[in-house]
Structures are given as C-alpha cells and as structure tokens.
Protein backbone atom coordinates (compact mmCIF):
# COMPACT_ATOMS: atom_id res chain seq x y z
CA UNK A 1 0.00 0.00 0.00
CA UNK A 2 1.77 3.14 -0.86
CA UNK A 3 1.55 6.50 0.61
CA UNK A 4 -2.14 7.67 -0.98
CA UNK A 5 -3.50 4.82 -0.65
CA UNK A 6 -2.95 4.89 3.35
CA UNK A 7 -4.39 8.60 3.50
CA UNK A 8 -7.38 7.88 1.83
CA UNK A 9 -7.80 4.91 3.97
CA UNK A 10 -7.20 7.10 7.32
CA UNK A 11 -10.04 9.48 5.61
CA UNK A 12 -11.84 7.00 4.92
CA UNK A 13 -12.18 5.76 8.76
CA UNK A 14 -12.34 9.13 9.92
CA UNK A 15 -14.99 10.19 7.61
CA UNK A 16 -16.99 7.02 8.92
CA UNK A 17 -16.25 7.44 12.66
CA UNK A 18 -17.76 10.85 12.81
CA UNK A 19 -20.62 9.76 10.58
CA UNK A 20 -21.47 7.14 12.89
CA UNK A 21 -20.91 9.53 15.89
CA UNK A 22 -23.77 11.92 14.57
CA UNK A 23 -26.29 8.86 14.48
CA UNK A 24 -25.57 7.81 17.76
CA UNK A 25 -28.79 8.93 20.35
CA UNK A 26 -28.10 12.11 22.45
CA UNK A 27 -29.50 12.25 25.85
CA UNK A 28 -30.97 15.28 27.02
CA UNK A 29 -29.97 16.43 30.70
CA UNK A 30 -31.67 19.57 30.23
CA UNK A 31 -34.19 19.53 33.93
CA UNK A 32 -37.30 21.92 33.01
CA UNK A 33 -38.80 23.88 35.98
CA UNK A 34 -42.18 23.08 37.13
CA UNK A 35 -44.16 26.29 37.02
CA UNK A 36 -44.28 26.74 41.15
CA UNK A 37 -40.50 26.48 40.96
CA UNK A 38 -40.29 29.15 38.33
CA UNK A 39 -42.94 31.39 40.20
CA UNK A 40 -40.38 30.94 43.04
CA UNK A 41 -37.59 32.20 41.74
CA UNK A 42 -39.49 35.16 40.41
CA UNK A 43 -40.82 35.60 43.63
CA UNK A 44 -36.96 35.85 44.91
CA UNK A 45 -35.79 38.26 42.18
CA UNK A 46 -35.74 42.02 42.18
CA UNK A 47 -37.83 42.39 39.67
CA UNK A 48 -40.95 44.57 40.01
CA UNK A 49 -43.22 42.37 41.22
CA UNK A 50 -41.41 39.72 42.59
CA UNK A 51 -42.64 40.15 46.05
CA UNK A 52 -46.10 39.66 45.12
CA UNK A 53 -45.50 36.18 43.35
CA UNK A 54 -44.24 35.29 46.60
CA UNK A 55 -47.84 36.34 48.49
CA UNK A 56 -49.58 35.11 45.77
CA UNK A 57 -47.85 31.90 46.23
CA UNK A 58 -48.42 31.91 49.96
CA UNK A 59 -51.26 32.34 49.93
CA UNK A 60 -52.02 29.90 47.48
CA UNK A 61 -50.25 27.14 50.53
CA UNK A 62 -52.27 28.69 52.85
CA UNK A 63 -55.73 28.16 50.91
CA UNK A 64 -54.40 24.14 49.89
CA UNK A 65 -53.63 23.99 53.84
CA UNK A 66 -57.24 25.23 54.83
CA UNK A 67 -58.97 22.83 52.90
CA UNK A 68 -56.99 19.80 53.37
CA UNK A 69 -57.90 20.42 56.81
CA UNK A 70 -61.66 21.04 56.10
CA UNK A 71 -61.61 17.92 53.76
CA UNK A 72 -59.81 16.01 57.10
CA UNK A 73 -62.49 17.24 59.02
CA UNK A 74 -65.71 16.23 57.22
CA UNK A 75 -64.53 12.96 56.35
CA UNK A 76 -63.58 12.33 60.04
CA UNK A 77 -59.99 11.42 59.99
C-alpha cells in the first residue's frame, strides 16, 4: 500500500467514525422547571413584582392547607 493509498484509507475511517458519531442517540440532561419552581424564583428576584409572586404563592399554601384540613375534618380522619 503506498503513501495515498494509506491517507485515503485514514479518511476513509475518519470520515466514517464521525458519521457514525452523529447517528448515535443524544441524551438530554436539560431539567425543566415546574411552574411553582419558576414562580419561586421570580418571587426571589428584584424584579418589580417579585414580592407579590411570593404572596400570591403563599397564599395559594395557605388556601391548599385550609382545605386539606376542612376535607380532614368532614370525612372524620
């Protein structure tokens, strides 16, 4: 095999090793916020605002607290 001959071989396996490296299945590790944990971090931001997001959100526990313990209540747990 001369000298050509071993290049285009070389390009050959390269060409094929990053051909198959593109097909191969790419895992995502991007984590997506749920919307409360977005809300929080608005909440905890300067922005304009952001202290009402965290009342609103509050709140919001508050109300979910108050009837969980209505619901508790009526059904006599």
């Amino acid at each position: 095999m001369n000298v050509r001959q071993r290049i285009l071989v070389l390009l050959f396996a390269a060409a094929c090793a990053t051909g198959l490296s593109a097909c191969a299945k790419q895992e995502s590790t991007t984590r997506t916020l749920t919307e409360r944990e977005r809300d929080s971090t608005l909440g905890k931001s300067f922005i304009p605002g952001g202290s009402a997001v965290t009342r609103a959100l509050e709140e919001s526990d508050s109300a979910a607290a108050r009837t969980r313990r209505l619901n508790e209540a009526a059904s006599g747990q």
